[in-house]
C-alpha atoms as a PDB file:
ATOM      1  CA  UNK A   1      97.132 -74.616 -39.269  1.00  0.00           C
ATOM      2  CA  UNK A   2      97.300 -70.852 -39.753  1.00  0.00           C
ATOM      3  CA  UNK A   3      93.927 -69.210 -41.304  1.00  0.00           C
ATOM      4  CA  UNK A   4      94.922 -65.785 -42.391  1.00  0.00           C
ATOM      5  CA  UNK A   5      93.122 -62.915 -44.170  1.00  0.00           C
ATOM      6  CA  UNK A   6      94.097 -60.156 -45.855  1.00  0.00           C
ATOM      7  CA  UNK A   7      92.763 -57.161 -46.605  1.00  0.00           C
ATOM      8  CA  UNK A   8      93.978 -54.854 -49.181  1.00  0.00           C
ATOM      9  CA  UNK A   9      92.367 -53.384 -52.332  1.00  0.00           C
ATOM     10  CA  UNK A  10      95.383 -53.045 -54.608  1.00  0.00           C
ATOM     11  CA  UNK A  11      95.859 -56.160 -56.492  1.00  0.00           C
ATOM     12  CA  UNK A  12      99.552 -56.534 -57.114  1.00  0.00           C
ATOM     13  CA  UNK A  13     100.025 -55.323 -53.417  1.00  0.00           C
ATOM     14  CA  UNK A  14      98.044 -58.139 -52.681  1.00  0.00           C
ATOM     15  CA  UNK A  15      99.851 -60.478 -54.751  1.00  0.00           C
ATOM     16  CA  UNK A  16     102.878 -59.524 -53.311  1.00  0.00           C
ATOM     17  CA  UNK A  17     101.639 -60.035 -49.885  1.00  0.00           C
ATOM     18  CA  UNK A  18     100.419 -63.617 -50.396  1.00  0.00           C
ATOM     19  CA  UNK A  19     103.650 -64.407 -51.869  1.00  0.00           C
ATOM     20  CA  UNK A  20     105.258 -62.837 -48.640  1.00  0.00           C
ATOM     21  CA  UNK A  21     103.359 -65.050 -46.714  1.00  0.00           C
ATOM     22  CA  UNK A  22     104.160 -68.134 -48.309  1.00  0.00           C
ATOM     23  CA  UNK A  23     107.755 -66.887 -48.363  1.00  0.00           C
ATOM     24  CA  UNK A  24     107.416 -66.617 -44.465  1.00  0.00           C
ATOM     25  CA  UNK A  25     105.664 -70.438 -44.259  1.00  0.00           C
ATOM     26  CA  UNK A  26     108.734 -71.839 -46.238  1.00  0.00           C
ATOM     27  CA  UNK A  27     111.059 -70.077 -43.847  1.00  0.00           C
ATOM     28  CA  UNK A  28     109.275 -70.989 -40.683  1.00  0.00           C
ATOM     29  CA  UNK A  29     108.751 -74.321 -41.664  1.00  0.00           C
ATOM     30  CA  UNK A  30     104.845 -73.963 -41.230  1.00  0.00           C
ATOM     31  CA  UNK A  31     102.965 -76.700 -42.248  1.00  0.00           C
ATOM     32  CA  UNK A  32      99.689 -75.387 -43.167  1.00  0.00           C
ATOM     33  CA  UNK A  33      98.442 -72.260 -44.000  1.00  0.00           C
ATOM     34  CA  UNK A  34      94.905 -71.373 -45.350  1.00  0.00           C
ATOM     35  CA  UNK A  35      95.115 -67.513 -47.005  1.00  0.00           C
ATOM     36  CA  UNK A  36      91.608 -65.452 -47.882  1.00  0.00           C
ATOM     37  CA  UNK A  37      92.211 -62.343 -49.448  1.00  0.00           C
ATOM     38  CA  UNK A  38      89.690 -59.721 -49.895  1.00  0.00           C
ATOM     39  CA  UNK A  39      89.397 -55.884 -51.345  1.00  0.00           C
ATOM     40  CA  UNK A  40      86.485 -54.707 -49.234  1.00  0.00           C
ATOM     41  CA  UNK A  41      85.154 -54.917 -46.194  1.00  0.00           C
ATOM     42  CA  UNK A  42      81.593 -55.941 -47.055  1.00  0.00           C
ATOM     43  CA  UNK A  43      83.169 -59.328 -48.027  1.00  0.00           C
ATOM     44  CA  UNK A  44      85.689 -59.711 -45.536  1.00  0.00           C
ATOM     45  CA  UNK A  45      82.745 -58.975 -42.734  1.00  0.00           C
ATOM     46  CA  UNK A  46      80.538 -61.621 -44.252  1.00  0.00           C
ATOM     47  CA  UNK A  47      83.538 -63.952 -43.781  1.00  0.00           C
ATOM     48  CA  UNK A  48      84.786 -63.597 -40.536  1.00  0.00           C
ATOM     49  CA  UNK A  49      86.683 -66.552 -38.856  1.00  0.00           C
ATOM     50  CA  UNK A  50      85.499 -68.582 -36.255  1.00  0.00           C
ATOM     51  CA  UNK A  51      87.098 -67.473 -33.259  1.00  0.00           C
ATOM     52  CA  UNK A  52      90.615 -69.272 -32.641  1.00  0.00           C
ATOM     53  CA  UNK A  53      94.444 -68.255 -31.649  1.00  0.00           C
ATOM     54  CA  UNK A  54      95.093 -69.684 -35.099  1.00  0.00           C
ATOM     55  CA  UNK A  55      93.337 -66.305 -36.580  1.00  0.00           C
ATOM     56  CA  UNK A  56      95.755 -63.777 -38.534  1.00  0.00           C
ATOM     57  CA  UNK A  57      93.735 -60.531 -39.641  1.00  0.00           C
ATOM     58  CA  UNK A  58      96.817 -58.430 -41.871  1.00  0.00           C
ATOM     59  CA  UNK A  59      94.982 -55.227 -42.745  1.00  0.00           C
ATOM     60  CA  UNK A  60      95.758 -52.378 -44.832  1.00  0.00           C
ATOM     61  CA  UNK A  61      94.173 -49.380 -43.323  1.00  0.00           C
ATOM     62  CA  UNK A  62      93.641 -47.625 -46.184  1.00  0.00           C
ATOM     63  CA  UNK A  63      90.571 -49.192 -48.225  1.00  0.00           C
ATOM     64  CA  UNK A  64      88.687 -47.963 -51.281  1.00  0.00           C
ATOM     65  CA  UNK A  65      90.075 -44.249 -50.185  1.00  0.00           C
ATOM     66  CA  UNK A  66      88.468 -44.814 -46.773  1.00  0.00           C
ATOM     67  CA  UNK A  67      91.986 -44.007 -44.504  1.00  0.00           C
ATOM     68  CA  UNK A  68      90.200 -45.925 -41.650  1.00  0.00           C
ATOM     69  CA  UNK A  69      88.525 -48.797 -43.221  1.00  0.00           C
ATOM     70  CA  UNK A  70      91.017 -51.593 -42.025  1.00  0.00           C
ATOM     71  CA  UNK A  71      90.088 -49.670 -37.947  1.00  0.00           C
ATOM     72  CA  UNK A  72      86.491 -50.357 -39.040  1.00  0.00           C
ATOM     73  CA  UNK A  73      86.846 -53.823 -39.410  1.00  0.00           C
ATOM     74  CA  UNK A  74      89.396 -54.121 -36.921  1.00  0.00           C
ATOM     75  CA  UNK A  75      86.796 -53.195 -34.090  1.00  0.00           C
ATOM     76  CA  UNK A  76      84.390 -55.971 -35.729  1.00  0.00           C
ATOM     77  CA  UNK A  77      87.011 -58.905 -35.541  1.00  0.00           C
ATOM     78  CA  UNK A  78      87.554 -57.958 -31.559  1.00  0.00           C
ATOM     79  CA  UNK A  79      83.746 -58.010 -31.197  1.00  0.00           C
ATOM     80  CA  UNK A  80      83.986 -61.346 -32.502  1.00  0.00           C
ATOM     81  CA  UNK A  81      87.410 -62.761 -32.060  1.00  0.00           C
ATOM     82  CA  UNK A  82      89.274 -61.827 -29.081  1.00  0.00           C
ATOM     83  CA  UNK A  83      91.989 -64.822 -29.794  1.00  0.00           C
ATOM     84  CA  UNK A  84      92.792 -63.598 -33.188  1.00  0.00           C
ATOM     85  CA  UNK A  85      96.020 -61.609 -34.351  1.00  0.00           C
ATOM     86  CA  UNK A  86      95.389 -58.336 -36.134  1.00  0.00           C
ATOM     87  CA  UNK A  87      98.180 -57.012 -37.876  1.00  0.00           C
ATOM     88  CA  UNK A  88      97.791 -53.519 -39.573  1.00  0.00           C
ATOM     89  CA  UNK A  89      99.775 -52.083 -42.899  1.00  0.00           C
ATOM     90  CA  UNK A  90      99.788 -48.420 -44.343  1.00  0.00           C
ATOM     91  CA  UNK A  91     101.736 -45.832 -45.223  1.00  0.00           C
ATOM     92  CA  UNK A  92     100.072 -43.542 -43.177  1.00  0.00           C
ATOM     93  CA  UNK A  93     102.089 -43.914 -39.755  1.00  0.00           C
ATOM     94  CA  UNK A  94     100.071 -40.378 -38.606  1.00  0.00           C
ATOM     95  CA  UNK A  95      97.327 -43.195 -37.929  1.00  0.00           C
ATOM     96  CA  UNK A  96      99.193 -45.037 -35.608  1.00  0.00           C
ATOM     97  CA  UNK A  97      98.054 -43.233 -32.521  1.00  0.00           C
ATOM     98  CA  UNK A  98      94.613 -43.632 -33.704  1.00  0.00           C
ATOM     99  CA  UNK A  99      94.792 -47.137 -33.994  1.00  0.00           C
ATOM    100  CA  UNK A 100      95.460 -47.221 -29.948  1.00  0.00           C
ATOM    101  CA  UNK A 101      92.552 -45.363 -29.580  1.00  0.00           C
ATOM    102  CA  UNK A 102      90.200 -47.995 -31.453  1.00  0.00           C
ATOM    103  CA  UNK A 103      92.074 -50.717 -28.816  1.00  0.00           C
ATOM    104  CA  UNK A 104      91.941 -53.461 -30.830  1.00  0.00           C
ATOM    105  CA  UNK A 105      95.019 -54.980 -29.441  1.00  0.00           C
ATOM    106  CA  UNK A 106      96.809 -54.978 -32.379  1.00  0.00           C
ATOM    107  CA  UNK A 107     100.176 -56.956 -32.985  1.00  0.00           C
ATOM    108  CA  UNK A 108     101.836 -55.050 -35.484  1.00  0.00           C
ATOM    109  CA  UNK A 109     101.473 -51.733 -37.350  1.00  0.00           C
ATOM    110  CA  UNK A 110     103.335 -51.743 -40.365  1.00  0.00           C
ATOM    111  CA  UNK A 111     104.917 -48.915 -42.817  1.00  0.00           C
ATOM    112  CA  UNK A 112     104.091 -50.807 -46.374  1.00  0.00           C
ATOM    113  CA  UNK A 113     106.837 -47.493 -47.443  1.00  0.00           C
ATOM    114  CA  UNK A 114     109.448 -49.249 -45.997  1.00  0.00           C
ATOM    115  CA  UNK A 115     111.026 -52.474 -47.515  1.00  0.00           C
ATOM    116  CA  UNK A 116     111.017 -54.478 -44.753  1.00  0.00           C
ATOM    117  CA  UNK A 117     107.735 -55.893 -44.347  1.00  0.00           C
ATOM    118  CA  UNK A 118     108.325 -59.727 -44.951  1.00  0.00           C
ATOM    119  CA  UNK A 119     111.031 -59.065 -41.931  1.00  0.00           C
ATOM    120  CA  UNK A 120     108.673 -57.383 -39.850  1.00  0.00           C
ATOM    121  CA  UNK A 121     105.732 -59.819 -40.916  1.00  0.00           C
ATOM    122  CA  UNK A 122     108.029 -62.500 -39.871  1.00  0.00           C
ATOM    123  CA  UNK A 123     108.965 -61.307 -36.219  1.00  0.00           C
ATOM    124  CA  UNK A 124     105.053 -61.096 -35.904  1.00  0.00           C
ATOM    125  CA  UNK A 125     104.768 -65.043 -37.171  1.00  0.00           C
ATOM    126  CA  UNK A 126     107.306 -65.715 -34.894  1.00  0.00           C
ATOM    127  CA  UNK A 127     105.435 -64.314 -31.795  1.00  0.00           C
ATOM    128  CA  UNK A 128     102.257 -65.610 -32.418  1.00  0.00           C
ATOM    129  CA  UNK A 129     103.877 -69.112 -33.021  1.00  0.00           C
ATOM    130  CA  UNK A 130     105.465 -69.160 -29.933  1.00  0.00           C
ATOM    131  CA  UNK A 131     102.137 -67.614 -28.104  1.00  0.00           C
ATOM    132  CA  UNK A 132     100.332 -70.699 -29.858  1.00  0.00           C
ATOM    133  CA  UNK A 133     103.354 -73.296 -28.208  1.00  0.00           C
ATOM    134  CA  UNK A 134     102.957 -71.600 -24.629  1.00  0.00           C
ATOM    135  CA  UNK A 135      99.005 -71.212 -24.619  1.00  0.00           C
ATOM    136  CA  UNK A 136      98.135 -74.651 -27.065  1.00  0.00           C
ATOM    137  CA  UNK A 137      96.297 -76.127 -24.056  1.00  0.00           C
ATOM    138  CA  UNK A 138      94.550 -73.235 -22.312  1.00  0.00           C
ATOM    139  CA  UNK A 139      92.087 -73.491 -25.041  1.00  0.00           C
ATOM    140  CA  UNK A 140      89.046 -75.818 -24.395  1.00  0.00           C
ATOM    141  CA  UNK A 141      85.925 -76.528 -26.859  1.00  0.00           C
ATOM    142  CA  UNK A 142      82.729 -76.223 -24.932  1.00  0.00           C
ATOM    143  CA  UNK A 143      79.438 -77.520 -27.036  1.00  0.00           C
ATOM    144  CA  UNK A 144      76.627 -74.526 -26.617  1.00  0.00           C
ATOM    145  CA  UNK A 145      73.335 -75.275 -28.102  1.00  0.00           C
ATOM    146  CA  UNK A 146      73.989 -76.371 -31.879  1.00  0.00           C
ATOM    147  CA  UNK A 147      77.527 -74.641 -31.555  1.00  0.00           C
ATOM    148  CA  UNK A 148      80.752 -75.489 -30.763  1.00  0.00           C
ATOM    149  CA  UNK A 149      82.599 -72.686 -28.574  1.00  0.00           C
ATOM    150  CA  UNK A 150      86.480 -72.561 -27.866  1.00  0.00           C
ATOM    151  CA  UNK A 151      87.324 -70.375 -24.618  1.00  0.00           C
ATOM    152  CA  UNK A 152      90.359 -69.577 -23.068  1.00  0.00           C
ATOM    153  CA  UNK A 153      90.684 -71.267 -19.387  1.00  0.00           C
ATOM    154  CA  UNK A 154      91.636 -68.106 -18.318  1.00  0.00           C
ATOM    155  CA  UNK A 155      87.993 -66.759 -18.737  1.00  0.00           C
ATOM    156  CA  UNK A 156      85.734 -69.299 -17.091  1.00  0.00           C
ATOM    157  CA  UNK A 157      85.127 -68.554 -13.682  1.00  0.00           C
ATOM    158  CA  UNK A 158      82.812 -71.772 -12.831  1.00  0.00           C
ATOM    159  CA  UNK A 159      79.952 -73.916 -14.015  1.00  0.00           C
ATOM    160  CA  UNK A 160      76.721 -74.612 -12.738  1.00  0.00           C
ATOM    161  CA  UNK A 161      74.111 -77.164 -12.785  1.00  0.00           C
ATOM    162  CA  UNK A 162      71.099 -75.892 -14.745  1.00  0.00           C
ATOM    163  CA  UNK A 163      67.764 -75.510 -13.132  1.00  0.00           C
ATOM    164  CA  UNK A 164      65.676 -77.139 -15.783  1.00  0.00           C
ATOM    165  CA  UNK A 165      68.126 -79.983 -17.099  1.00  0.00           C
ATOM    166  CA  UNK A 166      70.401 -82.360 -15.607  1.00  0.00           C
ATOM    167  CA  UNK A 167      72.094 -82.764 -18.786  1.00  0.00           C
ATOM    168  CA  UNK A 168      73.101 -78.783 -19.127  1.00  0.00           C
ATOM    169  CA  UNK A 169      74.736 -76.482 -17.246  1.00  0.00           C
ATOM    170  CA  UNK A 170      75.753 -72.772 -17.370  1.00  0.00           C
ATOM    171  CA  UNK A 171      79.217 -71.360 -17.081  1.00  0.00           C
ATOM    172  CA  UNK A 172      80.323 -68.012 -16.675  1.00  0.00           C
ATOM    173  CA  UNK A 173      83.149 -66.052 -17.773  1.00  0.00           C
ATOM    174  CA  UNK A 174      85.883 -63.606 -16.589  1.00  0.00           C
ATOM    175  CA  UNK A 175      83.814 -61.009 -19.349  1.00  0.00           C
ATOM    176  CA  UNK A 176      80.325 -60.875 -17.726  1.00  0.00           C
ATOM    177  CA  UNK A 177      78.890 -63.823 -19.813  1.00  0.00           C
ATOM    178  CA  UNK A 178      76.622 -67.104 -19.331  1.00  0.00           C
ATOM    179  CA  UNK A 179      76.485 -69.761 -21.628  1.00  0.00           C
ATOM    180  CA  UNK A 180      74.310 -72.532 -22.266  1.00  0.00           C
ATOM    181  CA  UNK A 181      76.508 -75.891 -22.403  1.00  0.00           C
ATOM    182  CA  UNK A 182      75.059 -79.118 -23.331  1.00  0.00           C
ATOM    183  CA  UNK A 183      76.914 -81.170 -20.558  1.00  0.00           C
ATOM    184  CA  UNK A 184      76.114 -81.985 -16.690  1.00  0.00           C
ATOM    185  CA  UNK A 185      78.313 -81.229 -14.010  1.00  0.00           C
ATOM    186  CA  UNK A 186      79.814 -84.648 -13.789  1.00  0.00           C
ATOM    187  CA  UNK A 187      80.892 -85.008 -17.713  1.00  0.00           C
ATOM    188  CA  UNK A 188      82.706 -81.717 -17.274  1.00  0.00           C
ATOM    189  CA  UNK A 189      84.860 -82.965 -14.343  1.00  0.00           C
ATOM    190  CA  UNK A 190      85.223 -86.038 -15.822  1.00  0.00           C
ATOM    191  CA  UNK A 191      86.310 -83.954 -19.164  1.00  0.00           C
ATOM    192  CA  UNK A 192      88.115 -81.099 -17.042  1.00  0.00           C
ATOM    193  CA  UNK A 193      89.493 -82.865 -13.902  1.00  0.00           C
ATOM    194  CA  UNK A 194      91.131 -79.737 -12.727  1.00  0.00           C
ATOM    195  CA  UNK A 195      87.925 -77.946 -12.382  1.00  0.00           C
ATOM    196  CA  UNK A 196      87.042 -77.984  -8.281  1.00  0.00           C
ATOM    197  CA  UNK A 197      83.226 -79.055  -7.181  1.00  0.00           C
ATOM    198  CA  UNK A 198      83.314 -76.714  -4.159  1.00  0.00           C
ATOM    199  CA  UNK A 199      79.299 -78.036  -3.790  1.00  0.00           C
ATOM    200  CA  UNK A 200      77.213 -80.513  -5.563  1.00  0.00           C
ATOM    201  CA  UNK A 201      75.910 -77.664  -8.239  1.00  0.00           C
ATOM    202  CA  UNK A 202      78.840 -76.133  -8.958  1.00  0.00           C
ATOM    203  CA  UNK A 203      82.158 -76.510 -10.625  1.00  0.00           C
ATOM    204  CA  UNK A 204      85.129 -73.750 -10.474  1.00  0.00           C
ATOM    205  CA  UNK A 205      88.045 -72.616 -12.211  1.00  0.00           C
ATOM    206  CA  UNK A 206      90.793 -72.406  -9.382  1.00  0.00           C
ATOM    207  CA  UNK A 207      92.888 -69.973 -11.305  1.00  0.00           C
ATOM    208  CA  UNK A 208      90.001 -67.246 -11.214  1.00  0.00           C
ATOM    209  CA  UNK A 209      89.639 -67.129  -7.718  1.00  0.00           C
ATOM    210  CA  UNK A 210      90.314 -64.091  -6.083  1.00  0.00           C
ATOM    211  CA  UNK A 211      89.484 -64.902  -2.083  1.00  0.00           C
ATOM    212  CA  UNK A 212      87.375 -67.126  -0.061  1.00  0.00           C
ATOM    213  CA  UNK A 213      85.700 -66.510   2.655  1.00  0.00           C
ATOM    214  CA  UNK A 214      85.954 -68.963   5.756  1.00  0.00           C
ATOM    215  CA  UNK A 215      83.512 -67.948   7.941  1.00  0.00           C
ATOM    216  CA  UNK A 216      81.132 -67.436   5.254  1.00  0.00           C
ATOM    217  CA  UNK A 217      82.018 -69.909   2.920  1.00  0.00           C
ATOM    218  CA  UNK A 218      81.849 -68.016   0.072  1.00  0.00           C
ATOM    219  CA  UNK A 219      84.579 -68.091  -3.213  1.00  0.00           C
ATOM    220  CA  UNK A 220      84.509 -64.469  -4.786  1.00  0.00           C
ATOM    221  CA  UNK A 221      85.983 -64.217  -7.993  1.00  0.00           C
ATOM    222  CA  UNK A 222      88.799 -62.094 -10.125  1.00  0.00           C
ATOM    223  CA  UNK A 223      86.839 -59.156 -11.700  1.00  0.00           C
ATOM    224  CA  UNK A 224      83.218 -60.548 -10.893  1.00  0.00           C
ATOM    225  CA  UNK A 225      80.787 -59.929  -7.773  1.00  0.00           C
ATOM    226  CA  UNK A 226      79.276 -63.372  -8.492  1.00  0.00           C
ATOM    227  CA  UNK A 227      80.039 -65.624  -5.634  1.00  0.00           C
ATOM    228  CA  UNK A 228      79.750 -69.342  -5.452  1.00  0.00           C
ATOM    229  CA  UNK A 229      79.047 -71.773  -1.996  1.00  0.00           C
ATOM    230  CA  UNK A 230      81.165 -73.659  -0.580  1.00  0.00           C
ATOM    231  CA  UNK A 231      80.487 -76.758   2.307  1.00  0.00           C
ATOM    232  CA  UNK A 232      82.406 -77.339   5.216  1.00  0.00           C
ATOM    233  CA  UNK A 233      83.913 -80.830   4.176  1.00  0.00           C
ATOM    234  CA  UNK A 234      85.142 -79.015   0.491  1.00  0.00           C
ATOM    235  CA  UNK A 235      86.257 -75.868   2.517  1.00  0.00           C
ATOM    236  CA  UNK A 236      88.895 -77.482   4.017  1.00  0.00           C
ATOM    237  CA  UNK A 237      89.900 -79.724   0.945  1.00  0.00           C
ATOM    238  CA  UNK A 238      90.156 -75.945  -0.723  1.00  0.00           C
ATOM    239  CA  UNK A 239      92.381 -74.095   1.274  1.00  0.00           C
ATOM    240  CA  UNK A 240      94.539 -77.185   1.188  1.00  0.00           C
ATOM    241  CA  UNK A 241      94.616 -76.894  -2.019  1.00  0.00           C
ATOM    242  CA  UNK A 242      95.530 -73.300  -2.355  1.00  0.00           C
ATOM    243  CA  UNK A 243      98.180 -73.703   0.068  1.00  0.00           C
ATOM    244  CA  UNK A 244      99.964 -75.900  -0.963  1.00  0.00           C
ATOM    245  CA  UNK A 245      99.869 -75.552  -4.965  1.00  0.00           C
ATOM    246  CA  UNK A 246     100.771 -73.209  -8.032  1.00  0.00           C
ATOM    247  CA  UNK A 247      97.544 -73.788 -10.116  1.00  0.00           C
ATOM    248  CA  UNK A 248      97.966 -74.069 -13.731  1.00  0.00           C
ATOM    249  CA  UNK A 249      95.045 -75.627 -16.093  1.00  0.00           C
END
């Protein structure tokens, strides 16, 4: 499934769009799409996607006669959404440099002047498909409170046993975060097998780790000054590890 907005505040440009799109699912052979379009950004922000790699913003920079609106909104879907795809469309290609400058990690900017856009929207389709085929199961759904979270792999550093609940924990990400999760220690390595209990209150992500310390005993992390203990027995099962093994979730 493919859940893609658009944004654009000409009607019959929109029309044309959505047909584009479905022209594109037909040639693809995509199975499901689900397409919300929108002509303002009031509505579009009150209906912002659940984050998910399955995300496709298209956005016409140009909205209402504001030249940056589809920037604007742009800046809010990263805030929210870093798996998403956010593909921008104008005729003004003088903006493209400032769309760098919002870093939004765009996918595509798009001349709507030129009469190739179902060509260029497909080579974007394309991409993200085959991002979705390579990265389908570095995404994992972690239950937070009364909400369900999906994180990349590639962001969790480790997990640790909460002070005030054996049934909780706390994991932390690549991006300076801590999150609740409503699950001990021992249903996420059941759940996650290739997680690594270095100690008894704490589980880590092998592919985050950036050095260990022997004489310490210490794991430091990619990008992170937190560091997690490790005991003598699991210190030597570690470097074993790390020796002999690519690590891939």
């Amino acid at each position: 499934m493919l859940n893609i907005i658009t944004l654009e505040d000409h009607l019959e440009e929109q029309r044309m769009l959505t047909n584009v799109i479905h022209n594109i699912q037909n040639k693809l052979h995509i199975r499901n799409i689900n397409i919300q379009t929108f002509n303002n950004l009031r509505d579009l922000n009150r209906n912002l996607l659940f984050p998910s790699p399955d995300n496709i913003y298209i956005l016409d920079l140009e909205i209402n006669g504001d030249l940056k609106a589809g920037l604007k909104v742009s800046k809010l879907i990263r805030e929210n959404d870093d798996l998403a795809s956010i593909i921008f469309l104008t005729v003004h290609e003088d903006l493209l440099y400032t769309t760098y400058k919002y870093q939004v990690e765009a996918l595509d900017f798009i001349n709507k002047n030129y009469h190739t856009i179902e060509e260029d929207l497909t080579r974007d389709f394309r991409k993200i498909l085959s991002k979705q085929a390579t990265n389908r199961d570095e995404i994992i759904t972690i239950k937070s409170n009364n909400l369900y979270t999906r994180i990349p792999t590639r962001k969790i550093l480790f997990f640790q046993s909460s002070p005030t609940s054996t049934r909780q924990s706390l994991m932390y990400t690549i991006d300076n975060r801590q999150i609740n999760v409503n699950s001990s220690l021992k249903e996420l390595e059941e759940t996650f097998p290739k997680l690594f209990r270095p100690q008894r209150s704490y589980l880590i992500n092998l592919n985050n780790i950036q050095d260990v310390n022997i004489k310490k005993k210490e794991i430091h992390f990619l990008n992170s000054q937190l560091i997690v203990p490790i005991s003598r027995l699991k210190l030597h099962k570690l470097i074993s590890i790390l020796d002999s093994q690519n690590i891939n979730w």
